[in-house]
C-alpha atoms as a PDB file:
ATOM      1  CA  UNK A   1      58.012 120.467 108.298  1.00  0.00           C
ATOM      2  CA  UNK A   2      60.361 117.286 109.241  1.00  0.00           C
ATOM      3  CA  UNK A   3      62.808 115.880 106.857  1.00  0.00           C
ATOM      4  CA  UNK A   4      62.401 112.376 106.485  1.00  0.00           C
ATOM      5  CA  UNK A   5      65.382 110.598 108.048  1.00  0.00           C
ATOM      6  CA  UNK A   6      66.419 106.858 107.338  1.00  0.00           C
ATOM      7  CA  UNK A   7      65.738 104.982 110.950  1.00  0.00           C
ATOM      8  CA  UNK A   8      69.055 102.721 110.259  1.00  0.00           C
ATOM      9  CA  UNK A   9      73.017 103.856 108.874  1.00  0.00           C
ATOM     10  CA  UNK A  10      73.391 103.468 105.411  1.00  0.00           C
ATOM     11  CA  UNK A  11      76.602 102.107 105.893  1.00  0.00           C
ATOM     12  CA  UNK A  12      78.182 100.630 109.473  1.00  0.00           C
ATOM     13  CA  UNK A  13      80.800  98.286 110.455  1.00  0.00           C
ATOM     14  CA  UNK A  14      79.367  94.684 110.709  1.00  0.00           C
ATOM     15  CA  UNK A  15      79.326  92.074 113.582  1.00  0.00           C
ATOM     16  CA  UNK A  16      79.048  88.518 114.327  1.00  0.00           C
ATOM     17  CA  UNK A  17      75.382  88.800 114.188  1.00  0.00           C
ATOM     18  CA  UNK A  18      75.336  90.146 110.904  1.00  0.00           C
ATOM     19  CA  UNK A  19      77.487  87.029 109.996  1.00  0.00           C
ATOM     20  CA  UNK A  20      75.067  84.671 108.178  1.00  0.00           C
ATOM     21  CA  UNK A  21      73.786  87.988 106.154  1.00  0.00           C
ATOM     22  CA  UNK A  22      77.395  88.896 104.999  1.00  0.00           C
ATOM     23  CA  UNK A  23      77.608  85.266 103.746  1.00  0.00           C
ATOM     24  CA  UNK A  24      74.240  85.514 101.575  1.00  0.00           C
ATOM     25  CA  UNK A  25      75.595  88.742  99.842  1.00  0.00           C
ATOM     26  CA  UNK A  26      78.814  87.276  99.157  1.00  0.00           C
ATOM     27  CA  UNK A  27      77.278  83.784  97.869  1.00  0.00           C
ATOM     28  CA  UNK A  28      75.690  85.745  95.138  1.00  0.00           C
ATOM     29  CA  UNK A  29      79.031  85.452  93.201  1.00  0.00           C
ATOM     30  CA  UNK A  30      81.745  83.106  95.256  1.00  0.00           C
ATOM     31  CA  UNK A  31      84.420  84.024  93.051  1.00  0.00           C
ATOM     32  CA  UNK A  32      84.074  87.233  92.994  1.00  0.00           C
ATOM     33  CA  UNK A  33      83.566  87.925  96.840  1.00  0.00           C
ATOM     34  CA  UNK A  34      86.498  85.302  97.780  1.00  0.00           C
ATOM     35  CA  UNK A  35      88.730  88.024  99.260  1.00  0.00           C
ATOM     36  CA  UNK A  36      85.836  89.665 100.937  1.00  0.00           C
ATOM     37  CA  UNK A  37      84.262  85.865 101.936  1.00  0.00           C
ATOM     38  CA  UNK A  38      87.107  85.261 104.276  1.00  0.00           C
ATOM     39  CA  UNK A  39      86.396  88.272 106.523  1.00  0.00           C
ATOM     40  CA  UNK A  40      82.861  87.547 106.696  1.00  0.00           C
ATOM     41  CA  UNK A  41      83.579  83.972 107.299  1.00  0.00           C
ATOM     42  CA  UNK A  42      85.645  85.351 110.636  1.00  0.00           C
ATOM     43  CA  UNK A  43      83.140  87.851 111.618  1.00  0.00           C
ATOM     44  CA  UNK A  44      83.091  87.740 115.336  1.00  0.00           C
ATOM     45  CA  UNK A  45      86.821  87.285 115.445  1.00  0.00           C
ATOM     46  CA  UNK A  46      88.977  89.488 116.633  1.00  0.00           C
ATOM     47  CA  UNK A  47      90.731  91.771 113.708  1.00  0.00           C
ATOM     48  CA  UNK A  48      93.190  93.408 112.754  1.00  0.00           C
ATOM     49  CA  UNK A  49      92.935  97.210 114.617  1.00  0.00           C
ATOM     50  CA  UNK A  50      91.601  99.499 112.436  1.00  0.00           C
ATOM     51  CA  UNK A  51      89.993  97.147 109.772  1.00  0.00           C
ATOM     52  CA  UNK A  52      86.372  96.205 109.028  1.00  0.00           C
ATOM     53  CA  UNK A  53      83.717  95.051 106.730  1.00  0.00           C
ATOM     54  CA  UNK A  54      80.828  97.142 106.057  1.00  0.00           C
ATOM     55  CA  UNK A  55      77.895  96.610 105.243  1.00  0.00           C
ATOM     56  CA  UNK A  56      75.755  98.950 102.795  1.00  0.00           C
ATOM     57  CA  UNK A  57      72.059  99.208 103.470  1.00  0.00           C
ATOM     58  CA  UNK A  58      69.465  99.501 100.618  1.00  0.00           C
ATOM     59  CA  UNK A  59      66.755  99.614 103.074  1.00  0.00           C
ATOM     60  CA  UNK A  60      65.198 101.425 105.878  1.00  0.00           C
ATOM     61  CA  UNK A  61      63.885  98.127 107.567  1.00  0.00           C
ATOM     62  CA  UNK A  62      65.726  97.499 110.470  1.00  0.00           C
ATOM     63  CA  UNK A  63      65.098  93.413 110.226  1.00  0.00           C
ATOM     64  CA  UNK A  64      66.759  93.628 106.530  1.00  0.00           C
ATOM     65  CA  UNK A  65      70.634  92.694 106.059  1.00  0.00           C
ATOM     66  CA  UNK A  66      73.314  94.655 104.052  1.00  0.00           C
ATOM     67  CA  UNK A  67      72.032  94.224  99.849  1.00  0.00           C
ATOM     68  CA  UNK A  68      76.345  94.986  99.898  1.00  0.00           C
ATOM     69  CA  UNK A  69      79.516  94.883 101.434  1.00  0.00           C
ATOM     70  CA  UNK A  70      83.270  96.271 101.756  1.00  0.00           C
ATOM     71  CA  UNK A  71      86.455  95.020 103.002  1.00  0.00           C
ATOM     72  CA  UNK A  72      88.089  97.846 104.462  1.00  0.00           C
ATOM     73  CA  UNK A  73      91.551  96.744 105.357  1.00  0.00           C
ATOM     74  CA  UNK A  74      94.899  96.717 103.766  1.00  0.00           C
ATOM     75  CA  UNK A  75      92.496  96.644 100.575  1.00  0.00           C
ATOM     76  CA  UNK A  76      89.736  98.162  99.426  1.00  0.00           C
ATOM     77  CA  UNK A  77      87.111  95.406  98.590  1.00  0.00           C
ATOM     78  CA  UNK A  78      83.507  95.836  97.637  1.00  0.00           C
ATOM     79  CA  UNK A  79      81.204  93.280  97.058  1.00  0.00           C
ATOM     80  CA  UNK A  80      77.712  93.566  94.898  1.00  0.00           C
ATOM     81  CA  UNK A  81      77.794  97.385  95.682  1.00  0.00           C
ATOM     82  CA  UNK A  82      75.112  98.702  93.141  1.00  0.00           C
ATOM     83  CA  UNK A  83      75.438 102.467  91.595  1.00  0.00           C
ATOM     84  CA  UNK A  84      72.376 102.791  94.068  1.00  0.00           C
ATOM     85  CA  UNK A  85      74.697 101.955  96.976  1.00  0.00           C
ATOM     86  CA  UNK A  86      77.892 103.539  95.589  1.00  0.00           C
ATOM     87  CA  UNK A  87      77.855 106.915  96.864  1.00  0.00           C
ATOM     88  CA  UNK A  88      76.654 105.564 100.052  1.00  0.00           C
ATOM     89  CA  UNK A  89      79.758 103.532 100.738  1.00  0.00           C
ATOM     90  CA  UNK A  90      82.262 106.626  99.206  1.00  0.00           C
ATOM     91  CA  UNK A  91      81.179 108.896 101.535  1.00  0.00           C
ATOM     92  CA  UNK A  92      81.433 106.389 104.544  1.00  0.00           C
ATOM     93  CA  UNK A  93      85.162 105.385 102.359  1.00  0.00           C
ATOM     94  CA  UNK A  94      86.230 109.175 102.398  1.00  0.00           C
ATOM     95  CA  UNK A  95      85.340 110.421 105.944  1.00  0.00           C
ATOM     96  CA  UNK A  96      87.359 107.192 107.283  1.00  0.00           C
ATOM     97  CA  UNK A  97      90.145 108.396 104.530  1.00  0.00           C
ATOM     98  CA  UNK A  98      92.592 106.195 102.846  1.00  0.00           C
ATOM     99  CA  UNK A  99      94.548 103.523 104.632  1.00  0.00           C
ATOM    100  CA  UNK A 100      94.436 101.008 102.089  1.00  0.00           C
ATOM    101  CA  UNK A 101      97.123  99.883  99.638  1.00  0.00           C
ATOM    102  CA  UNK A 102      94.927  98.601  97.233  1.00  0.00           C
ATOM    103  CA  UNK A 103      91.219  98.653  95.946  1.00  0.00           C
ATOM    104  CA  UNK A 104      90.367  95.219  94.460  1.00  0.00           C
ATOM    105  CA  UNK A 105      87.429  92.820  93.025  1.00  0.00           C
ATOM    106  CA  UNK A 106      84.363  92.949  90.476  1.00  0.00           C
ATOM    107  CA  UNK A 107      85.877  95.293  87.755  1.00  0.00           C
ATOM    108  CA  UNK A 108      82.597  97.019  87.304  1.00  0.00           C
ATOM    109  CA  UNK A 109      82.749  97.990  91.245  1.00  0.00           C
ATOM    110  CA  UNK A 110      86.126  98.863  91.819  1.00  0.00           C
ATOM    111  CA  UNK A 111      86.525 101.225  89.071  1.00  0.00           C
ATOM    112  CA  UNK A 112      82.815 102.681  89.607  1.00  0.00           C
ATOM    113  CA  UNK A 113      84.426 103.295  93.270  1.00  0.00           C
ATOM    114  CA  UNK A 114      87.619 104.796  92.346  1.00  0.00           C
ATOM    115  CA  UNK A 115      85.892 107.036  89.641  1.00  0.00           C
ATOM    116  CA  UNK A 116      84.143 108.643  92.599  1.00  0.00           C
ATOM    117  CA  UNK A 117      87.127 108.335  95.061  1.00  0.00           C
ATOM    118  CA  UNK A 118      89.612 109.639  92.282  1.00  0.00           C
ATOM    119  CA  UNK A 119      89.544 113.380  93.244  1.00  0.00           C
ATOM    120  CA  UNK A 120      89.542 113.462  96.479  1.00  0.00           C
ATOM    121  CA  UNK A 121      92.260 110.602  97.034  1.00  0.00           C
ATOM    122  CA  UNK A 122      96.277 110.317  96.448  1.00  0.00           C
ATOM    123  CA  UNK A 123      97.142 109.855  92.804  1.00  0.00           C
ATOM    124  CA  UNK A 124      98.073 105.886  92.465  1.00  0.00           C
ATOM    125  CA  UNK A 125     100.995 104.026  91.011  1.00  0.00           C
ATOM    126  CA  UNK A 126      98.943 102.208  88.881  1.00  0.00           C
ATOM    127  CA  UNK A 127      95.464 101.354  87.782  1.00  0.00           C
ATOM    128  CA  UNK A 128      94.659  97.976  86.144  1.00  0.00           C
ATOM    129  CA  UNK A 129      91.152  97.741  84.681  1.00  0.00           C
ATOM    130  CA  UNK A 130      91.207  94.232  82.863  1.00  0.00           C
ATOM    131  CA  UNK A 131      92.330  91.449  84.846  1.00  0.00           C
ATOM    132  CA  UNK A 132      90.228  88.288  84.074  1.00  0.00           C
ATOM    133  CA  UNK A 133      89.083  86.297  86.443  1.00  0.00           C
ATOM    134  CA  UNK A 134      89.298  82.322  85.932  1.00  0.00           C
ATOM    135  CA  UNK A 135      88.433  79.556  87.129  1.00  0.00           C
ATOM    136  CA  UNK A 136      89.093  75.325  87.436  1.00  0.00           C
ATOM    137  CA  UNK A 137      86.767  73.137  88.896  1.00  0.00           C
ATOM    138  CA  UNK A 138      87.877  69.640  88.053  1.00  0.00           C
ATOM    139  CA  UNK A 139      91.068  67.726  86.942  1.00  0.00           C
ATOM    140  CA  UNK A 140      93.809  70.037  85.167  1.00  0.00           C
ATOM    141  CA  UNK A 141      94.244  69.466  81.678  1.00  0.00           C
ATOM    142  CA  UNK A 142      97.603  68.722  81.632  1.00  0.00           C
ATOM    143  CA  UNK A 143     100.334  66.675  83.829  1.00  0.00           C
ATOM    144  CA  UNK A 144     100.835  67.607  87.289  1.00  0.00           C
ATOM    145  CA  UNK A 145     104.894  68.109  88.192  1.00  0.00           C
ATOM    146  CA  UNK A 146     105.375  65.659  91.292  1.00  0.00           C
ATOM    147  CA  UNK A 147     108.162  67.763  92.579  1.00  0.00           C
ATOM    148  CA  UNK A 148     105.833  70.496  93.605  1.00  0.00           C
ATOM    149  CA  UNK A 149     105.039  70.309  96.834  1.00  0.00           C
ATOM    150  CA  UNK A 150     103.478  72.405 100.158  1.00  0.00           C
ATOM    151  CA  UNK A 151     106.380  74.493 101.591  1.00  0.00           C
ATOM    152  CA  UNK A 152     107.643  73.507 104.806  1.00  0.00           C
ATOM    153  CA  UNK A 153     108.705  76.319 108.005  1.00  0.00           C
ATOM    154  CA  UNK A 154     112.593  75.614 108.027  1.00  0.00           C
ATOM    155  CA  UNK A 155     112.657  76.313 104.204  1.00  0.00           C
ATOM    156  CA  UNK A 156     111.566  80.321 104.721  1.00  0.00           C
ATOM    157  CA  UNK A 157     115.420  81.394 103.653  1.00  0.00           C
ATOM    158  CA  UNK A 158     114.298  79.893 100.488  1.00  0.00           C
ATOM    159  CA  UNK A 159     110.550  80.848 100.046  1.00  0.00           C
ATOM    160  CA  UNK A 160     110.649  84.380 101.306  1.00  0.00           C
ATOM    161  CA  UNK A 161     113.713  85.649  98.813  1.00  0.00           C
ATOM    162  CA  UNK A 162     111.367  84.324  95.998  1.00  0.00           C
ATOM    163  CA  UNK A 163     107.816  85.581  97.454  1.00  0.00           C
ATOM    164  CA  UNK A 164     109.554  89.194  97.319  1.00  0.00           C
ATOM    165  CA  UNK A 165     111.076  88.157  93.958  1.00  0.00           C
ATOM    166  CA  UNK A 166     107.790  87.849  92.814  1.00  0.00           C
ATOM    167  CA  UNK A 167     105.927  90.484  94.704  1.00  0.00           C
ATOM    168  CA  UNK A 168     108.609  93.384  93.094  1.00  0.00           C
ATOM    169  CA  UNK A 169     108.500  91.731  89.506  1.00  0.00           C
ATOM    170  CA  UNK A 170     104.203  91.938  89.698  1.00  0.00           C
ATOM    171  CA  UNK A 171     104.070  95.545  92.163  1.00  0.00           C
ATOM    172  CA  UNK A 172     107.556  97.239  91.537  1.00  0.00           C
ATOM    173  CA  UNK A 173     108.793  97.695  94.789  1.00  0.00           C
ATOM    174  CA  UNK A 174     110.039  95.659  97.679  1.00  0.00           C
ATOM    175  CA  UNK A 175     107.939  94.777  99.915  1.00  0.00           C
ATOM    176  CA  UNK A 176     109.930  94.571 102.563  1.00  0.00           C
ATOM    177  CA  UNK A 177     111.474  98.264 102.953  1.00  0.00           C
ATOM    178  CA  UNK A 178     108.084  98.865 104.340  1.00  0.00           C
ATOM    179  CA  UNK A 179     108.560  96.669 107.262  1.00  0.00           C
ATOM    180  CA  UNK A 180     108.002  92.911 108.581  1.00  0.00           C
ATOM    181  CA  UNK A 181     104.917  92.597 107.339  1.00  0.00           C
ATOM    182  CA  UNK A 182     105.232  91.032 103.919  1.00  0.00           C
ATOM    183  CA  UNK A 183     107.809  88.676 105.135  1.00  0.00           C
ATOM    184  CA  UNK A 184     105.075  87.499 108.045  1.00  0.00           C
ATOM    185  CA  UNK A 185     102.368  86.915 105.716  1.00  0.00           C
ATOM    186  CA  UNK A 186     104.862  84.843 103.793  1.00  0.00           C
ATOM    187  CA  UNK A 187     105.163  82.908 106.878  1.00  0.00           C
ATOM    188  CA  UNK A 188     101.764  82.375 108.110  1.00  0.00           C
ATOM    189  CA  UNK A 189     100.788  80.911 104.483  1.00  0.00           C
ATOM    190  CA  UNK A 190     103.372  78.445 104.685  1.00  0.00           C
ATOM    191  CA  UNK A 191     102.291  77.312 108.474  1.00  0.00           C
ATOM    192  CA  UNK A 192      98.340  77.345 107.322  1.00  0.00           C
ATOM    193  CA  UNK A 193      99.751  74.958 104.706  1.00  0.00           C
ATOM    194  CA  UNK A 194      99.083  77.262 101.361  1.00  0.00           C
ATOM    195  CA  UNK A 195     102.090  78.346  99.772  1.00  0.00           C
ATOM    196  CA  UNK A 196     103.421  75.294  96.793  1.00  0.00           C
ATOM    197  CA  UNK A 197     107.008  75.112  95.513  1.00  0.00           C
ATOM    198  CA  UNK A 198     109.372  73.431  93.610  1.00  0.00           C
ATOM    199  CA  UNK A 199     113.275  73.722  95.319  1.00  0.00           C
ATOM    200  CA  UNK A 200     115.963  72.624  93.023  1.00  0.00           C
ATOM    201  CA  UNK A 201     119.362  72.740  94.898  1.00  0.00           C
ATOM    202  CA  UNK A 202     117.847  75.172  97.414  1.00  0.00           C
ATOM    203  CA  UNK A 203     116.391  77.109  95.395  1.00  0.00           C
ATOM    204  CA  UNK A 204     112.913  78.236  94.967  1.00  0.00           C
ATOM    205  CA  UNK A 205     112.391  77.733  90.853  1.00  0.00           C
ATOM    206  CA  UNK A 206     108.279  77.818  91.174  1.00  0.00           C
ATOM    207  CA  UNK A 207     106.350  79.356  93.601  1.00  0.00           C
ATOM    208  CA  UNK A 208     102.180  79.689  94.102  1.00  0.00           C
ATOM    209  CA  UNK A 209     100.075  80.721  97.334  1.00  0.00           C
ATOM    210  CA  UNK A 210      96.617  80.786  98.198  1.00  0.00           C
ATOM    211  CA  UNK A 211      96.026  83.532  99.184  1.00  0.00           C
ATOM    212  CA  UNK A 212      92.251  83.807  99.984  1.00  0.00           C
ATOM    213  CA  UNK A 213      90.372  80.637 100.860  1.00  0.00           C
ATOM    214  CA  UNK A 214      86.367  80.918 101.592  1.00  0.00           C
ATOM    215  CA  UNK A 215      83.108  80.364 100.047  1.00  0.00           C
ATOM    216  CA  UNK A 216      84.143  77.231  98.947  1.00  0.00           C
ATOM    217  CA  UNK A 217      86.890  79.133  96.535  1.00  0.00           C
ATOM    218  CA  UNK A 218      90.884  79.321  97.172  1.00  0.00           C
ATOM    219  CA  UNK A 219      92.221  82.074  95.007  1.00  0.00           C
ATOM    220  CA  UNK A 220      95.837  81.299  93.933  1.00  0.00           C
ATOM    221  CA  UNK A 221      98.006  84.168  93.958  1.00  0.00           C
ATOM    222  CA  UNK A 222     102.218  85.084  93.660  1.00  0.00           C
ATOM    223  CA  UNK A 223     102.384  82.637  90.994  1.00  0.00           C
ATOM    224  CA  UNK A 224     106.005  82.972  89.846  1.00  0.00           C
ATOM    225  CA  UNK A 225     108.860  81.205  88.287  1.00  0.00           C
ATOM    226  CA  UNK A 226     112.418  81.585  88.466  1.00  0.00           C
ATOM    227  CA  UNK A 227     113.782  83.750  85.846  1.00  0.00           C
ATOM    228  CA  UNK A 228     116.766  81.394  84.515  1.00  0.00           C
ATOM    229  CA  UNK A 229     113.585  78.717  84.407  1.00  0.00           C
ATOM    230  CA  UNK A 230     111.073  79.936  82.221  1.00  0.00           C
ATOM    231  CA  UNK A 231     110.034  78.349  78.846  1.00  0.00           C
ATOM    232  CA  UNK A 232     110.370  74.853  80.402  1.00  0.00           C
ATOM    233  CA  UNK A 233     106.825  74.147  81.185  1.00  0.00           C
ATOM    234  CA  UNK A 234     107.365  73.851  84.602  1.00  0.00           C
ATOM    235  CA  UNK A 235     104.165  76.728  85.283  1.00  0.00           C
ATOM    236  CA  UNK A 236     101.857  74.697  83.405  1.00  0.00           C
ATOM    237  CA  UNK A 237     102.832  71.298  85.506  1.00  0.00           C
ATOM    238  CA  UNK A 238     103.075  73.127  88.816  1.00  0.00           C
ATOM    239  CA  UNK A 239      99.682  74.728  88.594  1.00  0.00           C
ATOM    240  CA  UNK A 240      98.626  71.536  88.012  1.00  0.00           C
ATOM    241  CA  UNK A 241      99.866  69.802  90.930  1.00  0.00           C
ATOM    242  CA  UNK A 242      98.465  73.210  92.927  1.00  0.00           C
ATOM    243  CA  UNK A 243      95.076  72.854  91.491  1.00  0.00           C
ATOM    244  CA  UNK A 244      95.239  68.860  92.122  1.00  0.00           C
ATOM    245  CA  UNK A 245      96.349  69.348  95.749  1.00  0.00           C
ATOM    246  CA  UNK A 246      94.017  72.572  96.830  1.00  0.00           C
ATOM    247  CA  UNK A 247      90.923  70.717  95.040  1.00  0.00           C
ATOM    248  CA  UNK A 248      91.440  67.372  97.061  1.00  0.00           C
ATOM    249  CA  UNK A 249      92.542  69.227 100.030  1.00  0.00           C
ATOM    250  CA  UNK A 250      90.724  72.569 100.317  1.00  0.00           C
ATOM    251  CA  UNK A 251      88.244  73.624  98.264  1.00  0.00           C
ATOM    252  CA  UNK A 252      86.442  72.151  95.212  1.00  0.00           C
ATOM    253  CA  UNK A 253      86.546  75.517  93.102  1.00  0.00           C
ATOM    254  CA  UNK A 254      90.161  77.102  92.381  1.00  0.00           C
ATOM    255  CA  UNK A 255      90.786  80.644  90.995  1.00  0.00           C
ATOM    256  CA  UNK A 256      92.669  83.625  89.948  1.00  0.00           C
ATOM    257  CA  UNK A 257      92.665  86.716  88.072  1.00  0.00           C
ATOM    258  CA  UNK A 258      95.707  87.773  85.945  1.00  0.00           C
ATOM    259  CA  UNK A 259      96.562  90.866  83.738  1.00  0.00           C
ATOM    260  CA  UNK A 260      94.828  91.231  80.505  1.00  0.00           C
ATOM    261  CA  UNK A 261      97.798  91.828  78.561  1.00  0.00           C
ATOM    262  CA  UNK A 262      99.999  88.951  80.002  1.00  0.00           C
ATOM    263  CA  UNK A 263      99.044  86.939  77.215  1.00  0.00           C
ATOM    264  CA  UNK A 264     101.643  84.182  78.246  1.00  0.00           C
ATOM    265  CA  UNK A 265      99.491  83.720  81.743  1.00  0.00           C
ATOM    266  CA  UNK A 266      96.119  83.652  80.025  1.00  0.00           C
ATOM    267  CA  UNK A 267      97.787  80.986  77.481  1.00  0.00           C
ATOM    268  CA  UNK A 268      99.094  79.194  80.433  1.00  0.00           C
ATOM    269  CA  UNK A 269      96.066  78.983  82.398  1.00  0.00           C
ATOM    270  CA  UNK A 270      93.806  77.601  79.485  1.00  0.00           C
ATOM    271  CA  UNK A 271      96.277  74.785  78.800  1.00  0.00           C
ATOM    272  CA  UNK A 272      95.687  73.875  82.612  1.00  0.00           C
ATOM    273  CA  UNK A 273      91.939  74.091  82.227  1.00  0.00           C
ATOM    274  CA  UNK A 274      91.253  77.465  84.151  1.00  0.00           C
ATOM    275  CA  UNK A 275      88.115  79.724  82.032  1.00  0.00           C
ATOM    276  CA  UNK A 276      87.237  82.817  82.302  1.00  0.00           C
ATOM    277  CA  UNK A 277      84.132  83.850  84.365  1.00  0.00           C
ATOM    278  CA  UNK A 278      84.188  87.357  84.602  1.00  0.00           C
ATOM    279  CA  UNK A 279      86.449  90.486  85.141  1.00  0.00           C
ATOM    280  CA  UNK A 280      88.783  91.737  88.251  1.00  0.00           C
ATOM    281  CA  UNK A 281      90.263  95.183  88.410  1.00  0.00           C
ATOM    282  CA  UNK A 282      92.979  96.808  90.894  1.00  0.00           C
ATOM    283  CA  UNK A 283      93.805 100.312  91.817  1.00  0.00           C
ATOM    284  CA  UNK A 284      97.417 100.177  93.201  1.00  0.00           C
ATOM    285  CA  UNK A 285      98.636 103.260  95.600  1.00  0.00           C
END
């Protein structure tokens, strides 16, 4: 007797005709797909080599688009992958074997992933289950600091030091023994016109990117202060001229996710007028 046999992959790179399906799935929750959105917004586009996003198939009906999706590039991003779909996508995940730094997003998918990706996988640095997710979607609460202002090309000596500043303080390495490829990604935010600062005496004393921009979200990221400046309110004004400028300019939703236990950053984000909407989590290798 024949075994049945699904007509369709479960799980297979996507294309630009799979485009305005990738969209729907990630529409479901903007804020949550953000990092994922921006890839299917470029689907079509030329990528990096050896990246894609994949779709996960819940049905055998050829005519039916992905019911989820992963990012699978320098991170590991799923999107409104089910337990259904789950083992689907980590067996895809495993035979195409790790080249990701990170897995990131929806708390509830990233650790159901890594649960299942856990033995098989390198042991990480560090795994961070409770990172809430927030949100602002109209004027900051507080005072915006005027000084803060987009980053400009000839002022890299200043902004990369402090990007890397931040990126060891947050991760807890340098980012740039690894090669050029922090310090371009530095630079192509500042040309695109989404990294803020504040330079006192050429210095970088506050610092925030946005670092994923799609679905009608920009997710701020590498927020960071200069040590010998902290306690001085100047985060609380400075997100507020970021989520002023990135709201007028960009897009009319702005978030983030932050650490559960940096209580300072969760008290700092509700006196700008951020809430929380749900729950990130990132596996760190």
């Amino acid at each position: 007797m024949a075994l049945w046999r699904r007509s369709v992959p479960t799980v297979r790179p996507l294309d630009a005709g799979d485009r305005d399906a990738a969209l729907a799935v990630c529409l479901r929750d903007p804020v949550g797909a953000v990092l994922a959105g921006v890839q299917a917004e470029r689907l079509g586009e030329p990528g990096p080599p050896g990246t894609e996003l994949l779709g996960i198939f819940g049905s055998d009906d050829p005519d039916a688009g992905p019911a989820g999706l992963c990012w699978a590039g320098a991170n590991l991003v799923p999107v409104q992958v089910g337990e259904l779909l789950m083992d689907d996508l980590v067996e895809h995940v495993r035979r195409r074997g790790r080249r990701c730094s990170s897995i990131v997003g929806p708390a509830e998918e990233v650790l159901s992933l890594w649960d299942r990706l856990a033995p098989v996988w390198t042991r990480p640095r560090e795994v961070r289950p409770d990172q809430p997710s927030m949100v602002i979607d109209g004027d900051p609460a507080v005072p915006a600091d005027p000084a803060v202002r987009l980053a400009q090309r000839d002022e890299l000596a200043e902004v990369v030091p402090a990007s890397v500043a931040m990126f060891t303080e947050e991760v807890g390495y340098d980012p740039t023994v690894v090669g050029g490829a922090y310090a371009a990604r530095v630079a192509e935010l500042v040309a695109n016109g989404r990294t803020y600062v504040r330079i006192d005496r050429d210095e970088v004393i506050f610092k925030a990117d946005v670092g994923a921009l799609a679905l009608g979200v920009a997710q701020i990221q590498g927020v960071w202060v200069h040590p010998d400046h902290r306690g001085q309110g100047l985060a609380s004004a400075g997100m507020a001229a970021v989520v002023a400028d990135v709201r007028a300019r960009l897009a009319p939703t702005v978030s983030l996710y932050v650490n559960s236990y940096n209580t300072a950053a969760l008290a700092l984000y509700d006196r700008v007028g951020f809430r929380r909407v749900g729950t990130y989590a990132t596996v760190l290798f």
